[in-house]
PDB file of N, CA and C in Angstrom:
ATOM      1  N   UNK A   1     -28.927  -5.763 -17.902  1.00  0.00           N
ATOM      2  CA  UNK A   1     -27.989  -6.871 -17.875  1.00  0.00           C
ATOM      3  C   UNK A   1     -26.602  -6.320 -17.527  1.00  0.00           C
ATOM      4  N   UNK A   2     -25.688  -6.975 -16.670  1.00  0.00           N
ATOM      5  CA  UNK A   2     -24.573  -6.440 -16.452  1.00  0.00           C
ATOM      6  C   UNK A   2     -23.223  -6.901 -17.673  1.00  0.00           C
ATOM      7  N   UNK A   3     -22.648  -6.112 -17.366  1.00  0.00           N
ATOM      8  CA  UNK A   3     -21.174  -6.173 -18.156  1.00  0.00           C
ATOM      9  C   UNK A   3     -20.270  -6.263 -17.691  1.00  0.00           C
ATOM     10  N   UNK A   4     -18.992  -6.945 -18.095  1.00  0.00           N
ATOM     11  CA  UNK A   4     -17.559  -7.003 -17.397  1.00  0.00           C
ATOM     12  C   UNK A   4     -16.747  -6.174 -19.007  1.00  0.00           C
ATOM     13  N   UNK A   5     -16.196  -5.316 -18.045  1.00  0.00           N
ATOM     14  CA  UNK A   5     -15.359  -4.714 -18.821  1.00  0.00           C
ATOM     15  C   UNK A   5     -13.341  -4.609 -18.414  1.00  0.00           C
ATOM     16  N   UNK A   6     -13.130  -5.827 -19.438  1.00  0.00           N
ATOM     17  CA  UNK A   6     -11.801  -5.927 -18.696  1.00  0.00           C
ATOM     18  C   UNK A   6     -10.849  -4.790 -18.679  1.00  0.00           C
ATOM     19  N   UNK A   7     -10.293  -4.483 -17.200  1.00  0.00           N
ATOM     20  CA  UNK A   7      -9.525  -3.608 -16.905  1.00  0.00           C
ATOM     21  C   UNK A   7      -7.822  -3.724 -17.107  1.00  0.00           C
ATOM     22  N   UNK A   8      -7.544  -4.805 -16.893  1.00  0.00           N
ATOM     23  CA  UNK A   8      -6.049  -5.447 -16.577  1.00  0.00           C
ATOM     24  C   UNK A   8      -5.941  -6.608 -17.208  1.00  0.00           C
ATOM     25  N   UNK A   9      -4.547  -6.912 -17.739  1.00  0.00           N
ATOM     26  CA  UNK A   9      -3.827  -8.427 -17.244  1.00  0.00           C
ATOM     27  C   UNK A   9      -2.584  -8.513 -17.516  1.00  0.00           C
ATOM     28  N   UNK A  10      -2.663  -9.295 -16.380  1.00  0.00           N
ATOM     29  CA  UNK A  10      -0.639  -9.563 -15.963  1.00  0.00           C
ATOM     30  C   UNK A  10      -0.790 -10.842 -16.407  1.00  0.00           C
ATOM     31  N   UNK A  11       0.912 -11.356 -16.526  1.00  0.00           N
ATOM     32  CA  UNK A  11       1.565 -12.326 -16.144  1.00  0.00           C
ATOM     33  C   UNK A  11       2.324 -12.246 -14.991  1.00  0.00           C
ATOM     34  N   UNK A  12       1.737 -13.743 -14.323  1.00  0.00           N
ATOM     35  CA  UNK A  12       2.471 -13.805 -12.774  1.00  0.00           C
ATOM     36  C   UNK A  12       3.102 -15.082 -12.773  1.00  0.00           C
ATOM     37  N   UNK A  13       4.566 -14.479 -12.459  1.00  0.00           N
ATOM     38  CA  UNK A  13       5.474 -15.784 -13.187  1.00  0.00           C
ATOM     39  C   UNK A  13       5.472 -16.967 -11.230  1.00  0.00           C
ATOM     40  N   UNK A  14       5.989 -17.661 -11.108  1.00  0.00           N
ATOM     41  CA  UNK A  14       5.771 -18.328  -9.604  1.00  0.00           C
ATOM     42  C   UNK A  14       7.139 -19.244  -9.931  1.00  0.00           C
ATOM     43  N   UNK A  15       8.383 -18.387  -9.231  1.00  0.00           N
ATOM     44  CA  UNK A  15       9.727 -19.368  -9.178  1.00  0.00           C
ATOM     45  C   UNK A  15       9.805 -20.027  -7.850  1.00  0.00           C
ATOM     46  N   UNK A  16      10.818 -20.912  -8.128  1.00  0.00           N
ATOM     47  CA  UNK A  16      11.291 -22.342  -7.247  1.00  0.00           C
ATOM     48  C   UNK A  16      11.974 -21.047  -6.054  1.00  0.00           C
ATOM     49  N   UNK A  17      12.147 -21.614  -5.052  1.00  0.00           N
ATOM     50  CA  UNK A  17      12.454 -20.614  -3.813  1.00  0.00           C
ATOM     51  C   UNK A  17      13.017 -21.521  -2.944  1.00  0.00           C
ATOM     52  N   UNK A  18      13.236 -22.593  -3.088  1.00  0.00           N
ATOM     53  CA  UNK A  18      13.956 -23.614  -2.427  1.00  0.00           C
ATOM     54  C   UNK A  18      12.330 -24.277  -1.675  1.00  0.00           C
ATOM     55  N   UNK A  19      13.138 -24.563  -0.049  1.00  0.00           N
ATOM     56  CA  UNK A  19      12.513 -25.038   0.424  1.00  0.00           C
ATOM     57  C   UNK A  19      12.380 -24.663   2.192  1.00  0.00           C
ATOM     58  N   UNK A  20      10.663 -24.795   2.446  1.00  0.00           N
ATOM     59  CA  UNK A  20      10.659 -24.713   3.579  1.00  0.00           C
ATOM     60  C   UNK A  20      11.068 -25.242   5.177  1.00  0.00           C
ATOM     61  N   UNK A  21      10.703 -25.053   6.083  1.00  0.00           N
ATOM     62  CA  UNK A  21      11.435 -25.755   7.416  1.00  0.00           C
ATOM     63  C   UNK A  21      10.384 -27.037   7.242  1.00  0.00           C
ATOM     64  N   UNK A  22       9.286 -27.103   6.470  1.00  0.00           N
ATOM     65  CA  UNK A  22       9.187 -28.274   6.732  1.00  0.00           C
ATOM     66  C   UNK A  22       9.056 -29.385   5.130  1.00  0.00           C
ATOM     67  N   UNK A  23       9.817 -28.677   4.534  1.00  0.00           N
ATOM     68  CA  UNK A  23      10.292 -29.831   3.559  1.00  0.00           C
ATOM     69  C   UNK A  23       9.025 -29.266   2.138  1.00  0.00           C
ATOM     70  N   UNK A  24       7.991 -28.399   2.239  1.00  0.00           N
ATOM     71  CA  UNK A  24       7.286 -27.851   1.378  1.00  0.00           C
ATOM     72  C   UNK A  24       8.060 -26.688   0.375  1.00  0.00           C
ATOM     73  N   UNK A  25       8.023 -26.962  -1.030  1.00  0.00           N
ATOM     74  CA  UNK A  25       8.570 -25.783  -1.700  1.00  0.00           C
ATOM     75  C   UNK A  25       7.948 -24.461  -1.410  1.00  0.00           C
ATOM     76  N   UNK A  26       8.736 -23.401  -1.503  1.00  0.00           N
ATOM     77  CA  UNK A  26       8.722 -22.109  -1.509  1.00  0.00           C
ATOM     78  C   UNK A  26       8.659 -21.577  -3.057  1.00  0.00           C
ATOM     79  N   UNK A  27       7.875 -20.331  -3.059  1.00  0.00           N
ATOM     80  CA  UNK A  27       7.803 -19.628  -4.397  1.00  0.00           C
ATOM     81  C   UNK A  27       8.178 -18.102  -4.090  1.00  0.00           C
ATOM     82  N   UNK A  28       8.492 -17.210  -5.296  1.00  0.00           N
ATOM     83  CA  UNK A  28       8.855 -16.219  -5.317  1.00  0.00           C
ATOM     84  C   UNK A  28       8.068 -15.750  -6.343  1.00  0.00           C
ATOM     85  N   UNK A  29       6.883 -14.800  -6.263  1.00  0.00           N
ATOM     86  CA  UNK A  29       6.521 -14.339  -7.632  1.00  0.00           C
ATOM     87  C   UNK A  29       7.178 -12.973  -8.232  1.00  0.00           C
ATOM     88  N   UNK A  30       6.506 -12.923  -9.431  1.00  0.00           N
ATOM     89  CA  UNK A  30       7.134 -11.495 -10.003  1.00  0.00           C
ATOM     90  C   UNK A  30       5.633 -11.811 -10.894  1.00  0.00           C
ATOM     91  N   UNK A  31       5.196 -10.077 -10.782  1.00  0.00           N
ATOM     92  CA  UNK A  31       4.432 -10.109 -12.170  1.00  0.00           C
ATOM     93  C   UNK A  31       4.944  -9.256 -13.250  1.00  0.00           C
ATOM     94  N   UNK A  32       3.927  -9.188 -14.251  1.00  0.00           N
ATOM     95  CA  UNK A  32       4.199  -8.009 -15.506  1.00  0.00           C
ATOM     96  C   UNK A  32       2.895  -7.447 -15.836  1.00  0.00           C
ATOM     97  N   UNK A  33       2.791  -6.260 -16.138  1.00  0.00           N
ATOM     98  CA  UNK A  33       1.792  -5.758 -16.616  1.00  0.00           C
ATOM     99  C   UNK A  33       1.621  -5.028 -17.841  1.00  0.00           C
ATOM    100  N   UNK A  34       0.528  -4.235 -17.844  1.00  0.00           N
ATOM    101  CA  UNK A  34       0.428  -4.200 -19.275  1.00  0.00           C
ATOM    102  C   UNK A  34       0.493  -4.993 -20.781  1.00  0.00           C
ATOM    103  N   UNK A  35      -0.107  -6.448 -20.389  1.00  0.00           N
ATOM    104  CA  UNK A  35      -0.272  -7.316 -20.885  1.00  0.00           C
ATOM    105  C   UNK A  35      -1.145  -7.198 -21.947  1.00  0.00           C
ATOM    106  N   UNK A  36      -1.065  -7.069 -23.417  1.00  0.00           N
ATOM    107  CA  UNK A  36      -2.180  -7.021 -24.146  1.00  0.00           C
ATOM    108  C   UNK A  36      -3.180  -8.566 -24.096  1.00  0.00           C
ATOM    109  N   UNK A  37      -4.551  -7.992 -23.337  1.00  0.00           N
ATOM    110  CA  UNK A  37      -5.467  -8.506 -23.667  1.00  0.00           C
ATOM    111  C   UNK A  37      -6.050  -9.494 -24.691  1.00  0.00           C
ATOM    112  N   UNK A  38      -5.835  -9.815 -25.728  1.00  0.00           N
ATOM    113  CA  UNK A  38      -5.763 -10.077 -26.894  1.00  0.00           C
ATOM    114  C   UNK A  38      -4.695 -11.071 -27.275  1.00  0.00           C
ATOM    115  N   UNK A  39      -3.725 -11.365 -26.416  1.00  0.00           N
ATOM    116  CA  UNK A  39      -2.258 -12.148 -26.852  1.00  0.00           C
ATOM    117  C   UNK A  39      -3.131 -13.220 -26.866  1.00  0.00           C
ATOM    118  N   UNK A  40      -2.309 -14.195 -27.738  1.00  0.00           N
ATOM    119  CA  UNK A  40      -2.648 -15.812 -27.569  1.00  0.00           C
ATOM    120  C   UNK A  40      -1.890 -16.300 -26.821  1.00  0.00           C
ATOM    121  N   UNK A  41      -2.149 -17.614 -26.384  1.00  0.00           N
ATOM    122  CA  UNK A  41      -1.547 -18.691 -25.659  1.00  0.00           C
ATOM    123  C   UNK A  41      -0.047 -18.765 -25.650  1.00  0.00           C
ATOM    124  N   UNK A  42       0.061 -18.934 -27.248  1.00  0.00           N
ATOM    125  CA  UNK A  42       1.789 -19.101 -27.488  1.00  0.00           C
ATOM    126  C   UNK A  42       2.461 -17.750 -27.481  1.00  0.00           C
ATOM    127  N   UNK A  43       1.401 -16.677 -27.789  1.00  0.00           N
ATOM    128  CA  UNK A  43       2.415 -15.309 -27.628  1.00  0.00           C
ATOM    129  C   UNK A  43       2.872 -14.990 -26.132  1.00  0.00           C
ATOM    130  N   UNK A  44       2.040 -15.234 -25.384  1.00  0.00           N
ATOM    131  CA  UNK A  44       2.150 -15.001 -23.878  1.00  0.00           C
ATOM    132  C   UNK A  44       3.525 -16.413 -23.321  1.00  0.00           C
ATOM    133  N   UNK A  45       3.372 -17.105 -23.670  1.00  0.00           N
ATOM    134  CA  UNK A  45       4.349 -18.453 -23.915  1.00  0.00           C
ATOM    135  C   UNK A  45       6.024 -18.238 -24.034  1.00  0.00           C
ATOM    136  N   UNK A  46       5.440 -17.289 -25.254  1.00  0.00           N
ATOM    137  CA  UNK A  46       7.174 -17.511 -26.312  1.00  0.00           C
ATOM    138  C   UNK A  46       7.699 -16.093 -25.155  1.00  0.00           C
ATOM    139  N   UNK A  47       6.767 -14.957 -25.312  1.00  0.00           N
ATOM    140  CA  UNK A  47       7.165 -13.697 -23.919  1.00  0.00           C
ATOM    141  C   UNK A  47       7.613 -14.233 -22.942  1.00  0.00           C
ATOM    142  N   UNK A  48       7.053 -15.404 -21.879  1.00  0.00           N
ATOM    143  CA  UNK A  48       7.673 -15.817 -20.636  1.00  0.00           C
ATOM    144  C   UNK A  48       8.673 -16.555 -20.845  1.00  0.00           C
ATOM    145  N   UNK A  49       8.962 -17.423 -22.113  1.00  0.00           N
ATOM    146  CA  UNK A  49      10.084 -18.218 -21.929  1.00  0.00           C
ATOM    147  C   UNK A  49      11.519 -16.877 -22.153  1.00  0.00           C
ATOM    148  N   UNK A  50      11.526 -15.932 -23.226  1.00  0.00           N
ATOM    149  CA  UNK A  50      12.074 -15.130 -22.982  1.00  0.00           C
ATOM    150  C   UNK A  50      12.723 -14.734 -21.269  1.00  0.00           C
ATOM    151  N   UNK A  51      11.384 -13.848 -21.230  1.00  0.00           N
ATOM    152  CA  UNK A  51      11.614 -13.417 -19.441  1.00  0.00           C
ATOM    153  C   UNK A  51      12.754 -14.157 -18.592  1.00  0.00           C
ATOM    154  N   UNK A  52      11.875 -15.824 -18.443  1.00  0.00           N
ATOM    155  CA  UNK A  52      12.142 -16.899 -17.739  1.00  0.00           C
ATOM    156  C   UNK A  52      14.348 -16.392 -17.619  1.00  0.00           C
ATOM    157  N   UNK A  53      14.407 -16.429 -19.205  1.00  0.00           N
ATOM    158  CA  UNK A  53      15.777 -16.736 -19.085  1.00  0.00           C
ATOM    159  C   UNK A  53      16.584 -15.498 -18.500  1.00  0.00           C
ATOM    160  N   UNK A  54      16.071 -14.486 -18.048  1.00  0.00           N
ATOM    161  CA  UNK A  54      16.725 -13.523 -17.349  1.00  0.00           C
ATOM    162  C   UNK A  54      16.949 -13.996 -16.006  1.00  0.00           C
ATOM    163  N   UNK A  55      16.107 -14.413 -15.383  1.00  0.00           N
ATOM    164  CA  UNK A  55      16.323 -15.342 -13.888  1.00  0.00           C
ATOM    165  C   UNK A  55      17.155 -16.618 -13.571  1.00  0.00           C
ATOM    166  N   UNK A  56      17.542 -16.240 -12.514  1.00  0.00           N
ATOM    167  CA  UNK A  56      18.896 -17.318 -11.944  1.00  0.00           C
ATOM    168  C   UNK A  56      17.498 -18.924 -11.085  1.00  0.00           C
ATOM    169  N   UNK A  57      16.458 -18.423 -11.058  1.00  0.00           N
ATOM    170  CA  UNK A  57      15.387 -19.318 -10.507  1.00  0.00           C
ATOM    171  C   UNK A  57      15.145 -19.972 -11.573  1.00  0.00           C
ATOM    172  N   UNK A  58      14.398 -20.931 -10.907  1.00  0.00           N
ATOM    173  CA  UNK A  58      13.742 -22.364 -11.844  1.00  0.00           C
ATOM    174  C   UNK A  58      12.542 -21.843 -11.793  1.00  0.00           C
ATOM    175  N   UNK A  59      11.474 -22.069 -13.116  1.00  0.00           N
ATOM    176  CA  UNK A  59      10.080 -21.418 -13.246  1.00  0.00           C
ATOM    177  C   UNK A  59       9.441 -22.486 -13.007  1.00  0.00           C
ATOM    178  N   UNK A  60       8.333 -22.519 -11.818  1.00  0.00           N
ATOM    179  CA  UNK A  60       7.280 -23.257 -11.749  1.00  0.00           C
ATOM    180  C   UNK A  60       6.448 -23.202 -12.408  1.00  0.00           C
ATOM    181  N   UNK A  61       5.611 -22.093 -12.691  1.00  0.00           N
ATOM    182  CA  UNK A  61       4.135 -21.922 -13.580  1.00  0.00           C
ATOM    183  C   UNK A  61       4.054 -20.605 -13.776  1.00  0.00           C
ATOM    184  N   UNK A  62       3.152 -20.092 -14.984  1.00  0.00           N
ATOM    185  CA  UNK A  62       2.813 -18.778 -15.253  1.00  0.00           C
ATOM    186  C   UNK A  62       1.720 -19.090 -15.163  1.00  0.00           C
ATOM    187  N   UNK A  63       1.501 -17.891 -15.090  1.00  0.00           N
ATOM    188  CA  UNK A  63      -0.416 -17.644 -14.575  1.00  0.00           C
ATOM    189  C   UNK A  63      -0.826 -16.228 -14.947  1.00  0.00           C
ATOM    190  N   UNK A  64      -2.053 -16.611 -15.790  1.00  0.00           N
ATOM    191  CA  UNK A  64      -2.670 -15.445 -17.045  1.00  0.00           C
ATOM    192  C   UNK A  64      -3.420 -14.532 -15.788  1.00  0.00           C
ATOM    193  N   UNK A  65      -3.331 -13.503 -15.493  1.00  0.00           N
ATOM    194  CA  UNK A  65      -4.611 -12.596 -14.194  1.00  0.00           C
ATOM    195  C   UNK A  65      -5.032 -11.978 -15.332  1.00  0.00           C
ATOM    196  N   UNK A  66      -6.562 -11.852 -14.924  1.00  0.00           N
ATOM    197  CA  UNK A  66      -7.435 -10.581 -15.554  1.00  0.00           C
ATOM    198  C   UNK A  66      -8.135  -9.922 -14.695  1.00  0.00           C
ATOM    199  N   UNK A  67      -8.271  -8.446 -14.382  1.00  0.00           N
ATOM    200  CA  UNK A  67      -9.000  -7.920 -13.535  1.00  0.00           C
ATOM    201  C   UNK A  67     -10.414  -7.615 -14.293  1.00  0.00           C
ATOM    202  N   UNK A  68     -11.199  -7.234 -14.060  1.00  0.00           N
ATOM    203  CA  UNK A  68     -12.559  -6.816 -15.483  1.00  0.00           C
ATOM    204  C   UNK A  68     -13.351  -5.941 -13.867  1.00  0.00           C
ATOM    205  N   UNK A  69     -14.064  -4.714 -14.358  1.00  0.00           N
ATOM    206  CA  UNK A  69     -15.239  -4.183 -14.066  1.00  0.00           C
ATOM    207  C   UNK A  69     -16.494  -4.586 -14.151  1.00  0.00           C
ATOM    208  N   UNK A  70     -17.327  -4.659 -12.970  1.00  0.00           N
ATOM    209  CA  UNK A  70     -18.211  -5.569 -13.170  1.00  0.00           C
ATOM    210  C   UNK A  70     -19.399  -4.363 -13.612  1.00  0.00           C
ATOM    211  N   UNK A  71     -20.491  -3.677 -14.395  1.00  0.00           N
ATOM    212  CA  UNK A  71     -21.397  -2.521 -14.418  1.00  0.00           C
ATOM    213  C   UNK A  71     -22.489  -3.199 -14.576  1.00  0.00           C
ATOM    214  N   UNK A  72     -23.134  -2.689 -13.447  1.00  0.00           N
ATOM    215  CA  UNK A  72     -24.772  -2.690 -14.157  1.00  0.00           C
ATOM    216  C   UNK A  72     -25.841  -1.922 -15.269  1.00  0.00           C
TER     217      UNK A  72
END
């Protein structure tokens, strides 16, 4: 039976970037790593709203990445 053995996870924050030539928003990401695995919802939450306020951008969405090893 195979296994995933998680390797990684970031937070990938996705700011406002204005706008394109044809009227579609633009984004700017930034990630972070070394994300403990294990955070909850609101810990990962209360961390980005932190972050957030270092930036002169407006935050669209965060987004949890996990990389994992797949073994047979």
């Amino acid at each position: 039976m195979a296994t995933a053995d998680l390797k990684a996870t970031k937070l990938r924050f996705a700011y406002n970037d204005g706008l394109d030539e044809k009227g579609n928003p633009k984004f700017q990401y930034k990630s972070y790593s070394y994300i403990n695995g294990g955070a909850t919802p609101d810990d990962m939450l209360s961390a980005s709203q932190s972050l957030t306020g270092l930036s002169s951008k407006g935050l669209f969405r965060v987004e949890k990445v996990q990389n994992f090893d797949i073994n047979a």
